[in-house]
C-alpha atoms as a PDB file:
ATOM      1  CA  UNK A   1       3.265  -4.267  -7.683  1.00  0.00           C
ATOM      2  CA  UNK A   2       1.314  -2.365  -4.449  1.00  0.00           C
ATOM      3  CA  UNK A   3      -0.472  -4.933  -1.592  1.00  0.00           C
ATOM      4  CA  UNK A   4      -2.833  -2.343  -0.070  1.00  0.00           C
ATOM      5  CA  UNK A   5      -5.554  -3.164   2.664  1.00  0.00           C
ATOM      6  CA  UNK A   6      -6.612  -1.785   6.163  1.00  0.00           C
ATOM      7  CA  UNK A   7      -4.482  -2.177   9.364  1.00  0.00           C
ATOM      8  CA  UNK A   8      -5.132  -6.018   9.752  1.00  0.00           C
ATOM      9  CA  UNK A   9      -6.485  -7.049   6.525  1.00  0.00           C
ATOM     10  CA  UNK A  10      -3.463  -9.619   6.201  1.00  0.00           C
ATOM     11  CA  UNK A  11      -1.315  -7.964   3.610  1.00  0.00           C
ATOM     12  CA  UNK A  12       1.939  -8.238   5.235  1.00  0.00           C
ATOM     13  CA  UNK A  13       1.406 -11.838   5.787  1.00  0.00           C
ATOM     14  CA  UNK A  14       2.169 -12.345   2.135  1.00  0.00           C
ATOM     15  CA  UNK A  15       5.346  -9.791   1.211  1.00  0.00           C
ATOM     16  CA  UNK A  16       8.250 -12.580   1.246  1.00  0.00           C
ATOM     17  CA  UNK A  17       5.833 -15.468   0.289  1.00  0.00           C
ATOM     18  CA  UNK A  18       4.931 -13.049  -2.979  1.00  0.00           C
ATOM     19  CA  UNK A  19       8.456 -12.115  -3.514  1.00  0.00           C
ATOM     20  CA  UNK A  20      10.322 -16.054  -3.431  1.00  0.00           C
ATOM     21  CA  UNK A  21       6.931 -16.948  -5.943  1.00  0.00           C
ATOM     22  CA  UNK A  22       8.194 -14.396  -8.599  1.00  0.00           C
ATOM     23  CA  UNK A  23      11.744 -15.683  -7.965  1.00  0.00           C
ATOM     24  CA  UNK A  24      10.945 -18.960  -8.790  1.00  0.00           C
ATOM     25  CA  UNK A  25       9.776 -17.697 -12.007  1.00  0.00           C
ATOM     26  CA  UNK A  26      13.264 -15.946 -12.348  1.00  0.00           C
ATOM     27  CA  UNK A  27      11.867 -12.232 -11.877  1.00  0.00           C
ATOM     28  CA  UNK A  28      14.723 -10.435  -9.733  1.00  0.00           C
ATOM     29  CA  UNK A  29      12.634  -8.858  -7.034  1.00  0.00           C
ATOM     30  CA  UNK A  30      12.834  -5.772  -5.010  1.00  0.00           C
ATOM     31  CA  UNK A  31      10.575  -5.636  -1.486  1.00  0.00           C
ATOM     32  CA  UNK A  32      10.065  -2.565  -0.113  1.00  0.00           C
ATOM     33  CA  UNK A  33       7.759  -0.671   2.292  1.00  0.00           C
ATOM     34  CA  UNK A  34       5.519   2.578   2.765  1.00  0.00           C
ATOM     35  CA  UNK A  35       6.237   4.932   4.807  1.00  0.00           C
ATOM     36  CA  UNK A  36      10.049   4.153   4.428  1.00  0.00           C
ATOM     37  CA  UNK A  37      12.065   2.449   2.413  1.00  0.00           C
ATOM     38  CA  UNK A  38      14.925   5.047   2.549  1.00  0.00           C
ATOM     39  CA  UNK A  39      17.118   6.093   5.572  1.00  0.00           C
ATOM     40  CA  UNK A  40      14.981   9.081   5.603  1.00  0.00           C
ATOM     41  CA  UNK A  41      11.811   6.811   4.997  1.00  0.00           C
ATOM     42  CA  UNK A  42      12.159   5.356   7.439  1.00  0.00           C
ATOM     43  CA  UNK A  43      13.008   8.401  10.082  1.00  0.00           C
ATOM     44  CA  UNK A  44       9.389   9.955   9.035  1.00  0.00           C
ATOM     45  CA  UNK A  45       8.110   6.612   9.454  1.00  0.00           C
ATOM     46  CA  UNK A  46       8.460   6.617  13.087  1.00  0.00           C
ATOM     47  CA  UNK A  47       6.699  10.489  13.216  1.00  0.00           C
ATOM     48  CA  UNK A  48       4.225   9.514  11.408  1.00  0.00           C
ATOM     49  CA  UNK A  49       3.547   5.847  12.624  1.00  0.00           C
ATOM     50  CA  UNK A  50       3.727   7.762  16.556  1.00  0.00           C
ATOM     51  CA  UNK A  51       3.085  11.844  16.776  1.00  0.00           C
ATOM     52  CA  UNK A  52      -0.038  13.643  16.359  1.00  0.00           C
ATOM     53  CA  UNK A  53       0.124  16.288  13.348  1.00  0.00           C
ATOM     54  CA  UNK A  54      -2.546  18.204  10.864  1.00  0.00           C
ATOM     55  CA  UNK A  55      -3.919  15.679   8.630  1.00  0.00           C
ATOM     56  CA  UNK A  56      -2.496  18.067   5.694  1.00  0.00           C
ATOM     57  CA  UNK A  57       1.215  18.216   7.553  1.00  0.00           C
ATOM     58  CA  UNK A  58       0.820  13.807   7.507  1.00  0.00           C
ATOM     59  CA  UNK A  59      -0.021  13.920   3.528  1.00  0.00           C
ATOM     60  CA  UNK A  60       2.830  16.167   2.945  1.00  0.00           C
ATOM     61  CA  UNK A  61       5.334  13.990   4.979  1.00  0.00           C
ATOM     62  CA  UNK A  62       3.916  11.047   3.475  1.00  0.00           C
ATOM     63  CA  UNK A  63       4.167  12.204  -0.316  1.00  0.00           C
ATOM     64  CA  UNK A  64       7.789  13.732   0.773  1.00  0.00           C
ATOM     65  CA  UNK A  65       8.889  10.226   1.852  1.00  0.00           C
ATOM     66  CA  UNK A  66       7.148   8.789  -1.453  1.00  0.00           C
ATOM     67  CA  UNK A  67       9.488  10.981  -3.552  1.00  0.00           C
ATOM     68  CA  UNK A  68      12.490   9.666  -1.750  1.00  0.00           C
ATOM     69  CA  UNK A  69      11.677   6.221  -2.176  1.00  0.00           C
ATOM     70  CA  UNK A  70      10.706   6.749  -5.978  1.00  0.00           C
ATOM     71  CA  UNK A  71      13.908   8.389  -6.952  1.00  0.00           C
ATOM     72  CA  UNK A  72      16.245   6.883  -4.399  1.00  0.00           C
ATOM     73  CA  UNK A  73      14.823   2.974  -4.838  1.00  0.00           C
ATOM     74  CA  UNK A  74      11.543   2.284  -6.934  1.00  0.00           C
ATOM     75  CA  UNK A  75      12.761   3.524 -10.378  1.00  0.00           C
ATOM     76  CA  UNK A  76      16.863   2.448 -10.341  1.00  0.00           C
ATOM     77  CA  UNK A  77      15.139  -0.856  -9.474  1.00  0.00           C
ATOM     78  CA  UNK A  78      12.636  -1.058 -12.378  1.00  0.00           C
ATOM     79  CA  UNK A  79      15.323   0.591 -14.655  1.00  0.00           C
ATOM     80  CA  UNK A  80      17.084  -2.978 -13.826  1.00  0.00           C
ATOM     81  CA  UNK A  81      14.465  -4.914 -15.198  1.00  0.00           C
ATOM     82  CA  UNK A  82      13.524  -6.018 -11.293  1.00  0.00           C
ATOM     83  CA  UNK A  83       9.965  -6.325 -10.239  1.00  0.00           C
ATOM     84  CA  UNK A  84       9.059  -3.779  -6.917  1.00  0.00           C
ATOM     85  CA  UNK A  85       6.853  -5.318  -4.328  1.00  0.00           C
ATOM     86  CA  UNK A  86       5.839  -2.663  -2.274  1.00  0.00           C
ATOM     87  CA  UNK A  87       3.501  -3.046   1.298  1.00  0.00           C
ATOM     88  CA  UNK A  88       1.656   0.375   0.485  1.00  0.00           C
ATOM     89  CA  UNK A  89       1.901   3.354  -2.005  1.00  0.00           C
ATOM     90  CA  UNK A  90      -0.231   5.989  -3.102  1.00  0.00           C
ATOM     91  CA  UNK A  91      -3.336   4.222  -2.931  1.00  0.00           C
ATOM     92  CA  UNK A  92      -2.454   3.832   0.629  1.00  0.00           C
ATOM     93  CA  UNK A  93      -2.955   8.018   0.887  1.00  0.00           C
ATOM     94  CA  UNK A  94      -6.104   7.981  -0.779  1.00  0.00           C
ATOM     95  CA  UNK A  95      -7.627   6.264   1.441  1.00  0.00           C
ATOM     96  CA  UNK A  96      -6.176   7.235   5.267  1.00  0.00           C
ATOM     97  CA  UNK A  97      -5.377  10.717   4.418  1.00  0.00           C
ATOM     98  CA  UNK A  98      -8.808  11.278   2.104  1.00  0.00           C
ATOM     99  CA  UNK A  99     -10.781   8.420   2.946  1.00  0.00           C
ATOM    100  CA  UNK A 100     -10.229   8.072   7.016  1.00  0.00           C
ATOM    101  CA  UNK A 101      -9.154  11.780   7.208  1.00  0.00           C
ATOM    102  CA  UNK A 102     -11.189  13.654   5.420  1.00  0.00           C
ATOM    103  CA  UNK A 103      -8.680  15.609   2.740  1.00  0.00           C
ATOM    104  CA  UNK A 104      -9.408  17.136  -0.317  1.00  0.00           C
ATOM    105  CA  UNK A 105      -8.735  14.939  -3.128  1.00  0.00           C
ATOM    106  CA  UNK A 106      -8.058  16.889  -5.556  1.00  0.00           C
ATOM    107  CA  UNK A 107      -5.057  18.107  -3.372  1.00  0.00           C
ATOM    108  CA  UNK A 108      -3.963  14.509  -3.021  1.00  0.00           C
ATOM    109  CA  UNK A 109      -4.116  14.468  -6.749  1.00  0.00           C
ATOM    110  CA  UNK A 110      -1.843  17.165  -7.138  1.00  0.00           C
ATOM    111  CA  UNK A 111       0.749  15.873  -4.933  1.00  0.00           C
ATOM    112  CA  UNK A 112       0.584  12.323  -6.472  1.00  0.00           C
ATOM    113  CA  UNK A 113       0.997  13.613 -10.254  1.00  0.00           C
ATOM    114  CA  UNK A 114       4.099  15.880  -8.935  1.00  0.00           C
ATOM    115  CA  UNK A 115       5.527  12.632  -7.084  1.00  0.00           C
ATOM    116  CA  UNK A 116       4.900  10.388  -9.439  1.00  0.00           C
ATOM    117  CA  UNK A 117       6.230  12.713 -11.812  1.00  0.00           C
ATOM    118  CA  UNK A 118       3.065  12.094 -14.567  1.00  0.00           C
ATOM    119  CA  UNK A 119       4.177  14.945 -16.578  1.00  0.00           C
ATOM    120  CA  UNK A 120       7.072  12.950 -17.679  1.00  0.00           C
ATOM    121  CA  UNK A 121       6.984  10.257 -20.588  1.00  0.00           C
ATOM    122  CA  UNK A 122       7.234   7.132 -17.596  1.00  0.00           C
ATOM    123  CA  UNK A 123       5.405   7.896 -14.421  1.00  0.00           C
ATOM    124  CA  UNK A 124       5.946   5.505 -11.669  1.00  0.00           C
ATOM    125  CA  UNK A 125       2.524   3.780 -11.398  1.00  0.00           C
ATOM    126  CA  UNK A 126       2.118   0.824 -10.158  1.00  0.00           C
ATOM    127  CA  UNK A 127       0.844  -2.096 -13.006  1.00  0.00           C
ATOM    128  CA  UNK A 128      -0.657  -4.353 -10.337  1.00  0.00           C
ATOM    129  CA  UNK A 129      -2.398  -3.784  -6.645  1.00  0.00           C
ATOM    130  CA  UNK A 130      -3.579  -6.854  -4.790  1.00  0.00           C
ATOM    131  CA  UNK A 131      -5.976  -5.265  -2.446  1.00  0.00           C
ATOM    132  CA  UNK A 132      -6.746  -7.655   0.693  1.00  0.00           C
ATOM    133  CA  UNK A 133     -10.461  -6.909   1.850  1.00  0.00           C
ATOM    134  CA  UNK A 134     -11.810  -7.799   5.503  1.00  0.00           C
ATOM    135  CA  UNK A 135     -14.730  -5.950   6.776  1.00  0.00           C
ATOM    136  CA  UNK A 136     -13.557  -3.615   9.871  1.00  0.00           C
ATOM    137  CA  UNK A 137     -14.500  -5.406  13.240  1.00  0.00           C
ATOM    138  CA  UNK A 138     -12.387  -8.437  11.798  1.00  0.00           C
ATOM    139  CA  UNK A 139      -9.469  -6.479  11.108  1.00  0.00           C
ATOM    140  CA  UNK A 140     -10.169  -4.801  14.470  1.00  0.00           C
ATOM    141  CA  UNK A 141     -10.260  -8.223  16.170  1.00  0.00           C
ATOM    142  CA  UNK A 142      -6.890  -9.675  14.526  1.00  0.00           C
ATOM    143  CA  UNK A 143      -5.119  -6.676  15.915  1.00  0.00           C
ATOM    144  CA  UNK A 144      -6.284  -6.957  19.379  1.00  0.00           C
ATOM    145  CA  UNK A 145      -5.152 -11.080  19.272  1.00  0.00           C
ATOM    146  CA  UNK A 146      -1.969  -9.743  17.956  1.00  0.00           C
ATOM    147  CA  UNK A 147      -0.806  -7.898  21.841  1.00  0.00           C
ATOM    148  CA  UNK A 148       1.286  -5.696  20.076  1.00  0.00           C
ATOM    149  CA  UNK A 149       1.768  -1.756  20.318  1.00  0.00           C
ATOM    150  CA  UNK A 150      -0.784  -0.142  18.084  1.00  0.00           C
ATOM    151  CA  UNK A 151       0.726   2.563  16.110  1.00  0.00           C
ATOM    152  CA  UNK A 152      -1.560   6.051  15.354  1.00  0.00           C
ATOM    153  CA  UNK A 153      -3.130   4.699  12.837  1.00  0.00           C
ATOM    154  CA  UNK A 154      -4.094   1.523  14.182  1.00  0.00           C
ATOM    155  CA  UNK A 155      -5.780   3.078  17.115  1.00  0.00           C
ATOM    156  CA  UNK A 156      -8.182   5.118  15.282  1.00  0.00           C
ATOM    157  CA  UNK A 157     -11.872   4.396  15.652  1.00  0.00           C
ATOM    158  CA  UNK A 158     -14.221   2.046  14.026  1.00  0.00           C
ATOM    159  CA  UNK A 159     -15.713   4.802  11.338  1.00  0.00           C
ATOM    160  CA  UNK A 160     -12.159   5.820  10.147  1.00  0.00           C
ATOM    161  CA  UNK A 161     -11.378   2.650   9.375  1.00  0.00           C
ATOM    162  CA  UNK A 162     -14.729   2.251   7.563  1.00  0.00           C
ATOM    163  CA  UNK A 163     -13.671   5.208   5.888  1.00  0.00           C
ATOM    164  CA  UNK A 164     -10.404   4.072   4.735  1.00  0.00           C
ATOM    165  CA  UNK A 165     -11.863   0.358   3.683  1.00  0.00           C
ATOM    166  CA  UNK A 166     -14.877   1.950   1.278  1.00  0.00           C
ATOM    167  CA  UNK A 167     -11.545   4.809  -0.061  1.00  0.00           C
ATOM    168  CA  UNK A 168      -9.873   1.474  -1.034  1.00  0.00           C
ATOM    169  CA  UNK A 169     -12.685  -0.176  -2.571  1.00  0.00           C
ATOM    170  CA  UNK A 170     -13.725   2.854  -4.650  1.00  0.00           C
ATOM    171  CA  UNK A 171     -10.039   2.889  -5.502  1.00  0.00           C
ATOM    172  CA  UNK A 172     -10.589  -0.971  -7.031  1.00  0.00           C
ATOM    173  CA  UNK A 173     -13.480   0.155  -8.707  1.00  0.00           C
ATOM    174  CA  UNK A 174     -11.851   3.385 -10.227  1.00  0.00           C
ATOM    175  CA  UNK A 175      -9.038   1.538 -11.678  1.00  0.00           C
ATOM    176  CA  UNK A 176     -10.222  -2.049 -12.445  1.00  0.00           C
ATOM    177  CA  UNK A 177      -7.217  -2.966 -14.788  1.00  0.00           C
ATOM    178  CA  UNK A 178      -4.906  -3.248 -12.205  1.00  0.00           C
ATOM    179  CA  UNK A 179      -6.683  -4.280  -8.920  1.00  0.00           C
ATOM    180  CA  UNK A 180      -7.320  -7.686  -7.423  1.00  0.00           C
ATOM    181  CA  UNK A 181      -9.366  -7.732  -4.845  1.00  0.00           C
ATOM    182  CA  UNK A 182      -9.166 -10.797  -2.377  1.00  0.00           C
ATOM    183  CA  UNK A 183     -11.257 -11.796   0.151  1.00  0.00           C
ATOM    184  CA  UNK A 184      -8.669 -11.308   3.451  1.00  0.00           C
ATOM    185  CA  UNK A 185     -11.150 -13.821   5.160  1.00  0.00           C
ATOM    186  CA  UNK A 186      -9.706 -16.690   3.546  1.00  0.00           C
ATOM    187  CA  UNK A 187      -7.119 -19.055   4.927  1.00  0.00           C
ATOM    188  CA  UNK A 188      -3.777 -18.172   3.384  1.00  0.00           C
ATOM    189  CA  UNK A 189      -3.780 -21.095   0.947  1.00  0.00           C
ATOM    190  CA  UNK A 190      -6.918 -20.093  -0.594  1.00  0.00           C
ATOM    191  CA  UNK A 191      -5.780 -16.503  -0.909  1.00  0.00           C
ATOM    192  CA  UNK A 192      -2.244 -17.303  -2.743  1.00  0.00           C
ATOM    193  CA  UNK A 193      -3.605 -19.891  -5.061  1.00  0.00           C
ATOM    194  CA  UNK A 194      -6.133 -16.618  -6.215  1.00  0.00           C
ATOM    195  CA  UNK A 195      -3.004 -14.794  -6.499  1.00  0.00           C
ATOM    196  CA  UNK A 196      -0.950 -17.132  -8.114  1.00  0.00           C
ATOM    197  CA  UNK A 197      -3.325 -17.722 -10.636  1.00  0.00           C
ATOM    198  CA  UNK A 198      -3.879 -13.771 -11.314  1.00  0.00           C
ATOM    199  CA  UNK A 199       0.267 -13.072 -11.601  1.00  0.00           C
ATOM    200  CA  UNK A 200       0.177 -16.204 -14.089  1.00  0.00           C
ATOM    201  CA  UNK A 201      -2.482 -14.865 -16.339  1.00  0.00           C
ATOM    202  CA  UNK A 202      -0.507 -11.412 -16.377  1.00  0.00           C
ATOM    203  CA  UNK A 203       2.703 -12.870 -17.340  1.00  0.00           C
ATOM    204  CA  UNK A 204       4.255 -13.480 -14.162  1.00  0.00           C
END
């Protein structure tokens, strides 16, 4: 399971409530993050979250990372029988490397089938994606309350983030079966009785 949204859409607000919900219906449960995940995750986390680069350099890194995490975490866990929560995947390139950047997706294509490793008999695709929508001047606004240190990503302009938000949206629309899309405007009881009520009708 991928929770995908723009920088201040909410999505992080719900990673360990999400996680002690499936353990209370006796999944075992594995939280992870993207970029990271992995020592070296994590290392071209902090390039990427900080230093300027070609928008084609940042996919690479990102998808490098990806493969990492796939091999070294996401698949021994699912090969236990444990459910993944991850904050970001693939989706999340889609839509800041194509949508907000600008790249070719039929590049980002590529690199996701080689990742993912879709010539094999099991590619690691995600089943579900709970995608938490806010339009951009809200997210915009909850990050400025917030008084933290903005990371690359989070300081980009109004339009990319436009960008990214309609990527993720024609993402939803492109794959139906496996997105929820929740209004990130909601107060967080509202949002995880939607979600609740999704996982339970999938066989959560």
């Amino acid at each position: 399971m991928t929770l995908e949204g723009i920088d201040g859409a909410g999505k992080s607000s719900h990673v360990v409530w999400l996680a002690d919900f499936l353990r209370t219906r006796e999944k075992v449960v594995l939280s992870t993050r993207e970029p990271g995940g992995t020592a070296l995750g994590e290392k071209l986390r902090d390039h990427l979250l900080s230093e300027a680069m070609h928008p084609e350099t940042e996919a690479l890194l990102m998808f490098a990372a990806r493969k990492e995490h796939i091999a070294q975490v996401i698949l021994p866990a699912l090969e236990r029988g444990a459910w993944v929560i991850c904050d970001r995947f693939t989706d999340a390139s889609h839509a800041y490397q194509g949508g907000g950047k600008g790249l070719d997706r039929r590049r980002l294509i590529e690199l996701e089938r080689w990742v993912h490793g879709e010539e094999s008999s099991q590619p690691c695709e995600p089943d579900l994606t709970l995608l938490f929508d806010v339009p951009c001047e809200v997210a915009r606004e909850r990050i400025a309350l917030a008084g933290r240190h903005l990371d690359r990503f989070e300081q980009e302009d109004a339009k990319f983030h436009d960008r990214v938000r309609y990527a993720y949206l024609e993402r939803a629309r492109k794959f139906p079966e496996r997105f929820c899309v929740l209004d990130g405007q909601k107060n967080l009881e509202a949002i995880r009785e939607e979600i609740t009520a999704w996982l339970v009708e999938r066989g959560a």
